[in-house]
Every structure is written in structure tokens, then in C-alpha cells.
ModelCIF file with pLDDT and N, C-alpha, C, O atoms, coordinates in Angstrom:
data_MODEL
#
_entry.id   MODEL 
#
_entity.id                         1 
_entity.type                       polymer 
_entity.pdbx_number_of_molecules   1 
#
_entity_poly.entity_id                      1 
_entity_poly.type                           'polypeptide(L)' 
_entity_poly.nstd_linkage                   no 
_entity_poly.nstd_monomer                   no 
_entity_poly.pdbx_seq_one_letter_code       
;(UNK)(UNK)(UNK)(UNK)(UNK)(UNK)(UNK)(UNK)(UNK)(UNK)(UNK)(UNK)(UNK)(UNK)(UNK)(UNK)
(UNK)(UNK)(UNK)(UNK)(UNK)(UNK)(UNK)(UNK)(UNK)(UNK)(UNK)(UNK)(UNK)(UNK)(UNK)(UNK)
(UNK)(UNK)(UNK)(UNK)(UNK)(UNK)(UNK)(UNK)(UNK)(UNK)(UNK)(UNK)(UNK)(UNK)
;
_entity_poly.pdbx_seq_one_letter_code_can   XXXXXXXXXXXXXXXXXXXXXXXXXXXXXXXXXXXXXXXXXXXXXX 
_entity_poly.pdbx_strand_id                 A 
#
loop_
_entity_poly_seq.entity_id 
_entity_poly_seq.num 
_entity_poly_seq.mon_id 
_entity_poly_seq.hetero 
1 1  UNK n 
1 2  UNK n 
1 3  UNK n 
1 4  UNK n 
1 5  UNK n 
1 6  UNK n 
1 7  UNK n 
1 8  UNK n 
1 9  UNK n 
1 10 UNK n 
1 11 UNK n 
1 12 UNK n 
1 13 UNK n 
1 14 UNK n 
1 15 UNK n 
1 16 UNK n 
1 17 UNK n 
1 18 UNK n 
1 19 UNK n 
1 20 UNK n 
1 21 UNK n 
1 22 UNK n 
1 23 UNK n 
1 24 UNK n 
1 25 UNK n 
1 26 UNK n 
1 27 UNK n 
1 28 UNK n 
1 29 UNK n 
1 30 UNK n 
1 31 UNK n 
1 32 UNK n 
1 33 UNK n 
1 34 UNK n 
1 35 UNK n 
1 36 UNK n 
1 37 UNK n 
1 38 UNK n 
1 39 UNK n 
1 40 UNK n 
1 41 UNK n 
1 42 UNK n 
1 43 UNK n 
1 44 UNK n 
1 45 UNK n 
1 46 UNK n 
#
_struct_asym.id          A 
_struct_asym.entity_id   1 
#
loop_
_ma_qa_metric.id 
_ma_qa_metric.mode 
_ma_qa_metric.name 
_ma_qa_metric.software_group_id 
_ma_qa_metric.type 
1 global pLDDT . pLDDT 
2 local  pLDDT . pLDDT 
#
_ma_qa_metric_global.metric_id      1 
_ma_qa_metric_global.metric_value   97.26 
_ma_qa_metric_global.model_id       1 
_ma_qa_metric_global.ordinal_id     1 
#
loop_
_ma_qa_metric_local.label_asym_id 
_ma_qa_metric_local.label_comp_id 
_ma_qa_metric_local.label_seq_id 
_ma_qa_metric_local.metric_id 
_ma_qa_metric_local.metric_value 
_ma_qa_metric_local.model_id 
_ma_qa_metric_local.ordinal_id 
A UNK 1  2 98.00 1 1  
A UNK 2  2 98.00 1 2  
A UNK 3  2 98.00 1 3  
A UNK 4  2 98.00 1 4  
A UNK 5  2 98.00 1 5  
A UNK 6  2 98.00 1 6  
A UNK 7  2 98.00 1 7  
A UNK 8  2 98.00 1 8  
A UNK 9  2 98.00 1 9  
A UNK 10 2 98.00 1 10 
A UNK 11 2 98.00 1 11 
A UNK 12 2 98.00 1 12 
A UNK 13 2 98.00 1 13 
A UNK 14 2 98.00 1 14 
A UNK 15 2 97.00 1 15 
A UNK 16 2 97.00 1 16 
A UNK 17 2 98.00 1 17 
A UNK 18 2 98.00 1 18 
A UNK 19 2 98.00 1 19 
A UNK 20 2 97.00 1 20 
A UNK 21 2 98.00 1 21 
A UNK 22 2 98.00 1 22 
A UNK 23 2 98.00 1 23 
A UNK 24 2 98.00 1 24 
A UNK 25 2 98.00 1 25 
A UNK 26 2 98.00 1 26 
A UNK 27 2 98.00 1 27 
A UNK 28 2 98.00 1 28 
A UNK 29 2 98.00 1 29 
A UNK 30 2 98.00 1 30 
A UNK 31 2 98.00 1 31 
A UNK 32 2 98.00 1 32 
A UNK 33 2 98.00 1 33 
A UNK 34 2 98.00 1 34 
A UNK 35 2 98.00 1 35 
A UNK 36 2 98.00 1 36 
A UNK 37 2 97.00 1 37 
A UNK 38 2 97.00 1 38 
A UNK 39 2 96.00 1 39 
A UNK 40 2 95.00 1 40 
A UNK 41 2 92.00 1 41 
A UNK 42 2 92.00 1 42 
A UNK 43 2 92.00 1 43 
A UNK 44 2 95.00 1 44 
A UNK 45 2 97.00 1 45 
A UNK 46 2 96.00 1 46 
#
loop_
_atom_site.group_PDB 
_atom_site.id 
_atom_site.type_symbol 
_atom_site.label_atom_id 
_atom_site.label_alt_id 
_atom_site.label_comp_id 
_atom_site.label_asym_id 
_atom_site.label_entity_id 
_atom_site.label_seq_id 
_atom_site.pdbx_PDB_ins_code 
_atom_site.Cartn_x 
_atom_site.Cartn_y 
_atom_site.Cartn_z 
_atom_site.occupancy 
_atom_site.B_iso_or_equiv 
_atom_site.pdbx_formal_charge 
_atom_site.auth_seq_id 
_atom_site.auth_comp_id 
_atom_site.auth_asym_id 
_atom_site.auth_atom_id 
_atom_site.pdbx_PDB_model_num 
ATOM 1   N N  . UNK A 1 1  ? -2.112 161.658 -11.840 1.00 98.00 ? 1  UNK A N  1 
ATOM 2   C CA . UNK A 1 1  ? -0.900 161.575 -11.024 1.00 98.00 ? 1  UNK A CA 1 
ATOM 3   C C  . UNK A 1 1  ? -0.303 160.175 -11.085 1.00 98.00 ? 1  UNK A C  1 
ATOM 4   O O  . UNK A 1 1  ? 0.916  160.061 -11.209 1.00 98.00 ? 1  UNK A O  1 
ATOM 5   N N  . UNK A 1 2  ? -0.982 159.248 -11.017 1.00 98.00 ? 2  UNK A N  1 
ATOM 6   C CA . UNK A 1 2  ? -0.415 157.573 -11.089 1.00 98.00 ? 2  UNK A CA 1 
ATOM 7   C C  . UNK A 1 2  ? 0.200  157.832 -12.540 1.00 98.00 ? 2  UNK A C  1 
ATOM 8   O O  . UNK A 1 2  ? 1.344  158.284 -12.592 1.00 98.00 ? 2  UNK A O  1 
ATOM 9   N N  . UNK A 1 3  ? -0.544 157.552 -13.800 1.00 98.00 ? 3  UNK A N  1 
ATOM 10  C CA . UNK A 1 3  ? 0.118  157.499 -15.176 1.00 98.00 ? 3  UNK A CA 1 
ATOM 11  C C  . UNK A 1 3  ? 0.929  158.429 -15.547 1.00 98.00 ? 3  UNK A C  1 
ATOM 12  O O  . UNK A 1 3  ? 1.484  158.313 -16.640 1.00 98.00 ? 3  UNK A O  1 
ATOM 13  N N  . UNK A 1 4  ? 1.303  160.123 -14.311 1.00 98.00 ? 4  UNK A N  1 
ATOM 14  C CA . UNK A 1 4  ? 2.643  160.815 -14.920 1.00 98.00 ? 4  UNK A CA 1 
ATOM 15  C C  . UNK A 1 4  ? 3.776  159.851 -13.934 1.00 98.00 ? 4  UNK A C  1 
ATOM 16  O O  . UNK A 1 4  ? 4.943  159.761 -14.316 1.00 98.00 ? 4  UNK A O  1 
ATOM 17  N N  . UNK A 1 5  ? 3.399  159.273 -12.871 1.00 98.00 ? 5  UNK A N  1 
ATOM 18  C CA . UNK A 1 5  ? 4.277  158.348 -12.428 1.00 98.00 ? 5  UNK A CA 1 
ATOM 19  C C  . UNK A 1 5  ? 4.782  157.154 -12.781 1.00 98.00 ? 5  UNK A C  1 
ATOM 20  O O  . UNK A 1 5  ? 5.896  156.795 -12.398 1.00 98.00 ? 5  UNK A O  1 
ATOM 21  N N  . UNK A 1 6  ? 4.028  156.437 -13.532 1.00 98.00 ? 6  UNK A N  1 
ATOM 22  C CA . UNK A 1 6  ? 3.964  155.450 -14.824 1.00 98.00 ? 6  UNK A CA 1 
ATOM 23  C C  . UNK A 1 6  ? 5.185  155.651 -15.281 1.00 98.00 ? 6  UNK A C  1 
ATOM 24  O O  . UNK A 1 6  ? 6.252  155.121 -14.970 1.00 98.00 ? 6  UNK A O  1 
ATOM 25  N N  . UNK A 1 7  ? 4.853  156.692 -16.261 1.00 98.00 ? 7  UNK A N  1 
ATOM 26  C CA . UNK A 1 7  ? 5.269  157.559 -17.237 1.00 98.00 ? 7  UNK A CA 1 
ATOM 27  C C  . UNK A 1 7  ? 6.744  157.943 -17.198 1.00 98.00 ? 7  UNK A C  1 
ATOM 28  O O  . UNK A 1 7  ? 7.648  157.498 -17.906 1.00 98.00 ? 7  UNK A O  1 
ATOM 29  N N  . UNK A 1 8  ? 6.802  158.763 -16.330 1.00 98.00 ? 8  UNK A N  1 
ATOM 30  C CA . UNK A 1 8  ? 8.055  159.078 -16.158 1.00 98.00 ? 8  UNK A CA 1 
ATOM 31  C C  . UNK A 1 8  ? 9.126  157.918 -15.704 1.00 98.00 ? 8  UNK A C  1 
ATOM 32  O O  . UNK A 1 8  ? 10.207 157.800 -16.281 1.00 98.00 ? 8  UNK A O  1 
ATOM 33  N N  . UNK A 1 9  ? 8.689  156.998 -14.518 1.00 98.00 ? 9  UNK A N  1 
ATOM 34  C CA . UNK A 1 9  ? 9.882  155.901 -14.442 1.00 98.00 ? 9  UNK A CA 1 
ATOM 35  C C  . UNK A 1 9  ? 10.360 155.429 -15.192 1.00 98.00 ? 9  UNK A C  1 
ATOM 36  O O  . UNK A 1 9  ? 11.540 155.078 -15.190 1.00 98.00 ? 9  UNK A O  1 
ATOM 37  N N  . UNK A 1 10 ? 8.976  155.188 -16.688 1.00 98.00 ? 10 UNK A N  1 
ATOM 38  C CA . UNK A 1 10 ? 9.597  153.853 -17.441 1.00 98.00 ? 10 UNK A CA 1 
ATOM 39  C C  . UNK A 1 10 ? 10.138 154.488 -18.537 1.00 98.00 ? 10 UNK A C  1 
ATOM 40  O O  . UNK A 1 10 ? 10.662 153.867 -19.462 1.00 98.00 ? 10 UNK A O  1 
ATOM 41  N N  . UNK A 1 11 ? 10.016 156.051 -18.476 1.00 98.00 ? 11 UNK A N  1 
ATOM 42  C CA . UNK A 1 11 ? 10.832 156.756 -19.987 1.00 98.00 ? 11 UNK A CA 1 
ATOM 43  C C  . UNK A 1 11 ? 11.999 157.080 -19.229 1.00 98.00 ? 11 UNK A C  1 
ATOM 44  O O  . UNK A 1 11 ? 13.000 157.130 -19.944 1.00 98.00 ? 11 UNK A O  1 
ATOM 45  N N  . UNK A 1 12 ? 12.277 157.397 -17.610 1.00 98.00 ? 12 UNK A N  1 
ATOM 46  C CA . UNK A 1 12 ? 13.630 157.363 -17.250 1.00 98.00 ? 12 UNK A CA 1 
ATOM 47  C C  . UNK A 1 12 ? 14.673 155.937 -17.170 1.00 98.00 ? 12 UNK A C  1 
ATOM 48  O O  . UNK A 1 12 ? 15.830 155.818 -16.766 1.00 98.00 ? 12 UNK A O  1 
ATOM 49  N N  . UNK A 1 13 ? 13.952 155.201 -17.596 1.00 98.00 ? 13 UNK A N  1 
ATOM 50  C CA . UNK A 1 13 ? 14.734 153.831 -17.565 1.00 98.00 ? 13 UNK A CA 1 
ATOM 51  C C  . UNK A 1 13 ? 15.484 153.623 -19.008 1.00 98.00 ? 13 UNK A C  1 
ATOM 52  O O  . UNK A 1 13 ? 16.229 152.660 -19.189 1.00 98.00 ? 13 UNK A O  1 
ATOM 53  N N  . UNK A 1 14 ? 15.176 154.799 -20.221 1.00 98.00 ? 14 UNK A N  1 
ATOM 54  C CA . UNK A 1 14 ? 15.597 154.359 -21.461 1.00 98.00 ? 14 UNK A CA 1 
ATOM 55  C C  . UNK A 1 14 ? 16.328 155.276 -21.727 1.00 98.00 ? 14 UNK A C  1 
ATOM 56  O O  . UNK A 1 14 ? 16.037 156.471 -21.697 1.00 98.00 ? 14 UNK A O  1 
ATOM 57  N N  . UNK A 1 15 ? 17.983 154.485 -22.191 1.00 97.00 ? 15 UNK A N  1 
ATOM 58  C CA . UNK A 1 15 ? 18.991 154.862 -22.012 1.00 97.00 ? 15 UNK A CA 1 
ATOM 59  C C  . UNK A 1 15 ? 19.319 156.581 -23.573 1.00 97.00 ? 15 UNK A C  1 
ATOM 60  O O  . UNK A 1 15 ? 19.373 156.394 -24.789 1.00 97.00 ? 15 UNK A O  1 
ATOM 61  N N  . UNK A 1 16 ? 19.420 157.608 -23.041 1.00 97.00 ? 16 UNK A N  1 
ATOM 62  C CA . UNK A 1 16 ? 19.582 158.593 -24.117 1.00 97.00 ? 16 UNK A CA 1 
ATOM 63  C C  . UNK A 1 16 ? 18.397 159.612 -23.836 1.00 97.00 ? 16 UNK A C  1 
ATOM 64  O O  . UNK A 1 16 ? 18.560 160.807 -24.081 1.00 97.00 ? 16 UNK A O  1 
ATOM 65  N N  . UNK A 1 17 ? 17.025 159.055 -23.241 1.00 98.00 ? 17 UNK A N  1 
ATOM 66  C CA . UNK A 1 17 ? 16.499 160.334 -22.664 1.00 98.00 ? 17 UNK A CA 1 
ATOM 67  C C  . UNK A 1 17 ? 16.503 160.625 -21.243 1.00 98.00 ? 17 UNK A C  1 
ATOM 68  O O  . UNK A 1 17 ? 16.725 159.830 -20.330 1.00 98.00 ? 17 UNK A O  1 
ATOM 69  N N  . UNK A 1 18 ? 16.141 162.264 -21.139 1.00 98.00 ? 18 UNK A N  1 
ATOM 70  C CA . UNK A 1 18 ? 16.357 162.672 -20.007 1.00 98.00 ? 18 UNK A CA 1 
ATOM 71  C C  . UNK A 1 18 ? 15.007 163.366 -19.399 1.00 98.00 ? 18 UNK A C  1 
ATOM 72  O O  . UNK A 1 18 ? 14.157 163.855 -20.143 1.00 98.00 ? 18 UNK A O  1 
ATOM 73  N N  . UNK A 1 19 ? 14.924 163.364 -18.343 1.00 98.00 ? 19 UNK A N  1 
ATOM 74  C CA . UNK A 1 19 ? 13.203 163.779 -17.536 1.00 98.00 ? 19 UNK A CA 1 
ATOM 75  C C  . UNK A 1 19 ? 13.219 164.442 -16.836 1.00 98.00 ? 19 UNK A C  1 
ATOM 76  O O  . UNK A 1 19 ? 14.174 164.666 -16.092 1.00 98.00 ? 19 UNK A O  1 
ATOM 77  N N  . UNK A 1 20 ? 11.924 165.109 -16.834 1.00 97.00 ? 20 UNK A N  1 
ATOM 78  C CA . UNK A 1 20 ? 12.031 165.928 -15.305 1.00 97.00 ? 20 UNK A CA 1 
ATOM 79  C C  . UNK A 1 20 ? 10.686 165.323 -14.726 1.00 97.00 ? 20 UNK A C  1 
ATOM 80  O O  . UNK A 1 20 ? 9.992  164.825 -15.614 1.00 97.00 ? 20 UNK A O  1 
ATOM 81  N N  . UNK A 1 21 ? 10.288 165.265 -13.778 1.00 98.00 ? 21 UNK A N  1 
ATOM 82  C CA . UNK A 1 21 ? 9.066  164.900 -13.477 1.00 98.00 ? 21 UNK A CA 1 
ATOM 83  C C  . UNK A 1 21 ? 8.184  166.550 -13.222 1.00 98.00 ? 21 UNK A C  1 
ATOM 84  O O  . UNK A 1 21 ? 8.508  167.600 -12.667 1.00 98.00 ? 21 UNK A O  1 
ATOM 85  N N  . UNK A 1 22 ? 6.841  166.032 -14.021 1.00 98.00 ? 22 UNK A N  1 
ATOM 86  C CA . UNK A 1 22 ? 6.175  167.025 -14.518 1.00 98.00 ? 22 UNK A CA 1 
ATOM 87  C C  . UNK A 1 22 ? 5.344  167.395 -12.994 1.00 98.00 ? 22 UNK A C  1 
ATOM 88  O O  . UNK A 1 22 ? 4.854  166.439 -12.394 1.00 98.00 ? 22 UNK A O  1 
ATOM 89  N N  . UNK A 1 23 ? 5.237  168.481 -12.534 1.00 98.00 ? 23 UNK A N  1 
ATOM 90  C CA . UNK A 1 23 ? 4.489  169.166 -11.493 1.00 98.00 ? 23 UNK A CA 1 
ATOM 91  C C  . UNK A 1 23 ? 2.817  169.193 -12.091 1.00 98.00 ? 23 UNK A C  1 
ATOM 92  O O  . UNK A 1 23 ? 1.967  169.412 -11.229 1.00 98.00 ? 23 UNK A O  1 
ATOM 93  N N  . UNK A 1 24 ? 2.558  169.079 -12.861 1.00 98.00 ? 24 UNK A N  1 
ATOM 94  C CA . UNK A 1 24 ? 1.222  169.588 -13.061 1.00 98.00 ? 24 UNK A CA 1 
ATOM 95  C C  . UNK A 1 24 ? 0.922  169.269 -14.768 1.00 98.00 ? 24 UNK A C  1 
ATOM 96  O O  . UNK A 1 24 ? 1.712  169.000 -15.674 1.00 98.00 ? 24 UNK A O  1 
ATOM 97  N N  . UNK A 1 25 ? -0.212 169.390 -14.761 1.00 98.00 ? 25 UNK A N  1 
ATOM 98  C CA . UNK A 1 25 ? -1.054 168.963 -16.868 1.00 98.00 ? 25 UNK A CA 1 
ATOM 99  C C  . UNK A 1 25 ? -0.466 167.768 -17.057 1.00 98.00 ? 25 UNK A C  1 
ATOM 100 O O  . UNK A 1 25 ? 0.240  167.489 -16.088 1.00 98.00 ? 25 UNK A O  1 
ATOM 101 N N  . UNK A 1 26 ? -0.459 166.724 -18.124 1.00 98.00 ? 26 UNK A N  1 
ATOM 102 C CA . UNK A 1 26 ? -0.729 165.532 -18.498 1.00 98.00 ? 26 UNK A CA 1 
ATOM 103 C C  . UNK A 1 26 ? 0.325  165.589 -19.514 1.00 98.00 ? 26 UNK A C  1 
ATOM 104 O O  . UNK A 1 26 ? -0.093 165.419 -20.659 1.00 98.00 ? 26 UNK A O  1 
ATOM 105 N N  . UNK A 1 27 ? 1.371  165.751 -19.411 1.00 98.00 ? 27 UNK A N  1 
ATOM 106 C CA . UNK A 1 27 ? 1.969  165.596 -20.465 1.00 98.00 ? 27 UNK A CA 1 
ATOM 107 C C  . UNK A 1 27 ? 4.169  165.452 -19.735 1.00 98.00 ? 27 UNK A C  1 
ATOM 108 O O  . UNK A 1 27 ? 4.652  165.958 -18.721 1.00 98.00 ? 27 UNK A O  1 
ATOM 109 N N  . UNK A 1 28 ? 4.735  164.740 -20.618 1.00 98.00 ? 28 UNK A N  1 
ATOM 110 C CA . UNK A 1 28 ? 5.966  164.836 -20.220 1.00 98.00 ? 28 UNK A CA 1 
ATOM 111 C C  . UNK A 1 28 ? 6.843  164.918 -21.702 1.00 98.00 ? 28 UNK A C  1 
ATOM 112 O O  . UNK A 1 28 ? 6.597  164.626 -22.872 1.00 98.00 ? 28 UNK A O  1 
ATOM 113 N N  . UNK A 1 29 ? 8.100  165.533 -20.890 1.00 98.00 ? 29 UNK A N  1 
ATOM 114 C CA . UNK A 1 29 ? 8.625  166.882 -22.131 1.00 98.00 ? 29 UNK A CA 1 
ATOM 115 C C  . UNK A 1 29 ? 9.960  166.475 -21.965 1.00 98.00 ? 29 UNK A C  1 
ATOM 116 O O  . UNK A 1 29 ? 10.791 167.206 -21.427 1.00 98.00 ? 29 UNK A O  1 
ATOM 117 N N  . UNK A 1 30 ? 10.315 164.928 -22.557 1.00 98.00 ? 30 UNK A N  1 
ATOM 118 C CA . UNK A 1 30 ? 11.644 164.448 -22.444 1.00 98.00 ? 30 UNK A CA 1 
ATOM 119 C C  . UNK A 1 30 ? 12.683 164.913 -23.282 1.00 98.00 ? 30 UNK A C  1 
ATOM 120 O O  . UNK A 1 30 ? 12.494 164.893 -24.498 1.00 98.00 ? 30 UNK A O  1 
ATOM 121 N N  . UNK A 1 31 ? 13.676 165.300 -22.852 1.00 98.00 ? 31 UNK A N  1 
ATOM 122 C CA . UNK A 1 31 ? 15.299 165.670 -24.068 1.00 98.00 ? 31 UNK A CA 1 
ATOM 123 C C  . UNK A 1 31 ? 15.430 164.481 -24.885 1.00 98.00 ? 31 UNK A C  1 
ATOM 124 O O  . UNK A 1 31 ? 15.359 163.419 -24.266 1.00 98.00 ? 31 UNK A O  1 
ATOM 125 N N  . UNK A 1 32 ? 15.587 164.429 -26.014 1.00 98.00 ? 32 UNK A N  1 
ATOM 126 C CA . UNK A 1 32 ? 15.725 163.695 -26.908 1.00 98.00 ? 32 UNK A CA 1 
ATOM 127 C C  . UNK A 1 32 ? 17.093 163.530 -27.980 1.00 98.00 ? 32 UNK A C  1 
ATOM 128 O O  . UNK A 1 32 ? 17.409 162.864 -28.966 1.00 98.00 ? 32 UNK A O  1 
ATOM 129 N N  . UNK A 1 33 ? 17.614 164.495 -27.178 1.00 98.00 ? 33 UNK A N  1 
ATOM 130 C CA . UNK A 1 33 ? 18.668 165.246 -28.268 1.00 98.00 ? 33 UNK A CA 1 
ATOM 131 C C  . UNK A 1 33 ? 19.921 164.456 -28.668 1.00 98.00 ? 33 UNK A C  1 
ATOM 132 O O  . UNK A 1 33 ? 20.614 164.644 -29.668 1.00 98.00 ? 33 UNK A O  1 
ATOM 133 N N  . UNK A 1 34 ? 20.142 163.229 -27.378 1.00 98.00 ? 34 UNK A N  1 
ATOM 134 C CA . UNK A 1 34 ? 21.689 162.712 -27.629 1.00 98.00 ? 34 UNK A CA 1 
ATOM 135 C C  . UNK A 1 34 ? 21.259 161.599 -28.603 1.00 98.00 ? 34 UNK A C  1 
ATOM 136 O O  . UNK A 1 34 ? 22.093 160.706 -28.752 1.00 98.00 ? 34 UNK A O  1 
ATOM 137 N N  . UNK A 1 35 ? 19.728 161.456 -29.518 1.00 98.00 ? 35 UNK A N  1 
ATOM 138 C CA . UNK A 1 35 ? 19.815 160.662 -30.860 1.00 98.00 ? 35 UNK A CA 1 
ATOM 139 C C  . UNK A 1 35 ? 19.877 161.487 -31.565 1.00 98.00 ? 35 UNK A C  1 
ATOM 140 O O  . UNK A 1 35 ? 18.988 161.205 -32.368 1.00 98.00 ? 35 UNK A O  1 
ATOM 141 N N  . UNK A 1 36 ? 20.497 162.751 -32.013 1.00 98.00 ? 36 UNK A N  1 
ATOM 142 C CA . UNK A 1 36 ? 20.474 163.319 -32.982 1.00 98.00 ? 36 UNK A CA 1 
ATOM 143 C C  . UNK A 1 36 ? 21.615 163.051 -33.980 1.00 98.00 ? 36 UNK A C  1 
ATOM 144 O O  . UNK A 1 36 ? 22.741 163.239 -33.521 1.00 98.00 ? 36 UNK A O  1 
ATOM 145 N N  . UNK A 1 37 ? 21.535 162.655 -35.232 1.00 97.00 ? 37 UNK A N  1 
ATOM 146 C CA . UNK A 1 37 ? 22.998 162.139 -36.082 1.00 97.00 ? 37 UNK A CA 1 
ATOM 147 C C  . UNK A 1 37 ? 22.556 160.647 -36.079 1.00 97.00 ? 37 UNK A C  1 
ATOM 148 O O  . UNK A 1 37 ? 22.934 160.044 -37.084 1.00 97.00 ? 37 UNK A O  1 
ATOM 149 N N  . UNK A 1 38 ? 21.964 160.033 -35.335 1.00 97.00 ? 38 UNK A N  1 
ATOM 150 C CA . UNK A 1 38 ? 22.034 158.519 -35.216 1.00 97.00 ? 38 UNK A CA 1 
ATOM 151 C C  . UNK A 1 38 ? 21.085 158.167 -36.291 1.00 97.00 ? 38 UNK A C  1 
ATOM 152 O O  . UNK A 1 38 ? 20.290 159.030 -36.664 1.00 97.00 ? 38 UNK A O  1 
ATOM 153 N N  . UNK A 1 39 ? 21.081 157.111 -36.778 1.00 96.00 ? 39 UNK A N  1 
ATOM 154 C CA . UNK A 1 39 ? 20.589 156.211 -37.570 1.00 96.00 ? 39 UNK A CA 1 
ATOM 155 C C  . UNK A 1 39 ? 19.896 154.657 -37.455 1.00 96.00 ? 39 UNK A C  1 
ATOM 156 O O  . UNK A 1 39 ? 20.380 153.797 -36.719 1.00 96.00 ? 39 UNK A O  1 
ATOM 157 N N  . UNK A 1 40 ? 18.966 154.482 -38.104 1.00 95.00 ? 40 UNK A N  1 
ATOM 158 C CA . UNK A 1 40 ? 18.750 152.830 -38.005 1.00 95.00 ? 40 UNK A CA 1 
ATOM 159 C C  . UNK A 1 40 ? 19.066 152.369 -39.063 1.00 95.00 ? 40 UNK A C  1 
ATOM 160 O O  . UNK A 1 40 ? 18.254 151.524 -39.442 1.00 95.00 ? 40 UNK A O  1 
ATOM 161 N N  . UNK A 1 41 ? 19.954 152.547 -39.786 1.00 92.00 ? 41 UNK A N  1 
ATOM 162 C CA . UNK A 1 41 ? 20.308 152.096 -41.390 1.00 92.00 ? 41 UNK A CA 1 
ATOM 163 C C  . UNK A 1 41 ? 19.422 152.501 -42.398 1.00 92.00 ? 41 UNK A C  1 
ATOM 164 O O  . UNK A 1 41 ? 19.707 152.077 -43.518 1.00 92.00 ? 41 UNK A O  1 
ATOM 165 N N  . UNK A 1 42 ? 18.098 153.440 -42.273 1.00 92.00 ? 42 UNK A N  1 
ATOM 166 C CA . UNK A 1 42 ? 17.196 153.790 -43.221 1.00 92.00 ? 42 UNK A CA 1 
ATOM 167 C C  . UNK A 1 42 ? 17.151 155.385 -43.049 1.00 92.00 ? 42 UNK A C  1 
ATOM 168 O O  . UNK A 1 42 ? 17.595 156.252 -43.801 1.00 92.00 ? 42 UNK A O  1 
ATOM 169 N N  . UNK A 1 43 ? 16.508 155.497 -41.876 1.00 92.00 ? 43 UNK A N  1 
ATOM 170 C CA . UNK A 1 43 ? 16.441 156.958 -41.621 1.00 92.00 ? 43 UNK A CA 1 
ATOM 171 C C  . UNK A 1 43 ? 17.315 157.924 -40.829 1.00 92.00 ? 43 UNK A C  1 
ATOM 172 O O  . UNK A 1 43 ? 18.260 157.217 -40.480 1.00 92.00 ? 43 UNK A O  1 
ATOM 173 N N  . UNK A 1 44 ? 17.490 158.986 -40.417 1.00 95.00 ? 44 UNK A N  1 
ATOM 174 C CA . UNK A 1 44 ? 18.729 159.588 -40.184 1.00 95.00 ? 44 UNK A CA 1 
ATOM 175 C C  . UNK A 1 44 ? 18.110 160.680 -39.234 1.00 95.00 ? 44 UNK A C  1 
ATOM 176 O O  . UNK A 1 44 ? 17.426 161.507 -39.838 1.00 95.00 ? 44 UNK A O  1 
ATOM 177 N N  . UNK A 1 45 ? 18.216 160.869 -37.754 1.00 97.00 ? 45 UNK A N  1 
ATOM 178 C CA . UNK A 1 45 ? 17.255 161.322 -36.786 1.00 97.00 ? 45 UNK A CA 1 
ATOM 179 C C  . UNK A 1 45 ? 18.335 162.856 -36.651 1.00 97.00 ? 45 UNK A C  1 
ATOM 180 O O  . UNK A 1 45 ? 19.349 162.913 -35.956 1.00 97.00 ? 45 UNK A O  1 
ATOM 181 N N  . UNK A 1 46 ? 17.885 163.780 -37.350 1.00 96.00 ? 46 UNK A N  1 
ATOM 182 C CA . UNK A 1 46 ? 18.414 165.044 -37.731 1.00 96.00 ? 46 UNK A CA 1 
ATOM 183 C C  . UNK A 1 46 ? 18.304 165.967 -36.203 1.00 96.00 ? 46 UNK A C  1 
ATOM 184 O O  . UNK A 1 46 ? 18.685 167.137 -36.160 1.00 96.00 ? 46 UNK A O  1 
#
């Protein structure tokens, strides 16, 4: 319960994903989607 609280603040602090805070199991299941098309000048996040 502390590290999904961890967890979730500091991945809701980064700008493009989105969270839900997880009720239960060890894991968090962030939207990722508004980098899709974007680039770092090498690779191309489909």
C-alpha cells in the first residue's frame, strides 16, 4: 500500500500519463497513449 502510493503520485506528476489509483495487486496500469507519433530523433513511439 505505501509503494502503490509512491507510485502513483510520482507517475501522476509526469506530464502525458494518466492514472487511476489501483484498489488492490501490485501493479499500476498508466495510459500512455498521448506519446504515440512522438519521437526522440531515433525511435518513433507507434
Amino acid at each position: 500500500e505505501r509503494r502503490r502510493n509512491l507510485i502513483t503520485e510520482l507517475t501522476s506528476e509526469i506530464d502525458g500519463l494518466e492514472v487511476h489509483l489501483p484498489e488492490g495487486a501490485f501493479y499500476l496500469f498508466p495510459k500512455c497513449s498521448s506519446f504515440f507519433g512522438k519521437t526522440d530523433g531515433t525511435r518513433v513511439i507507434n
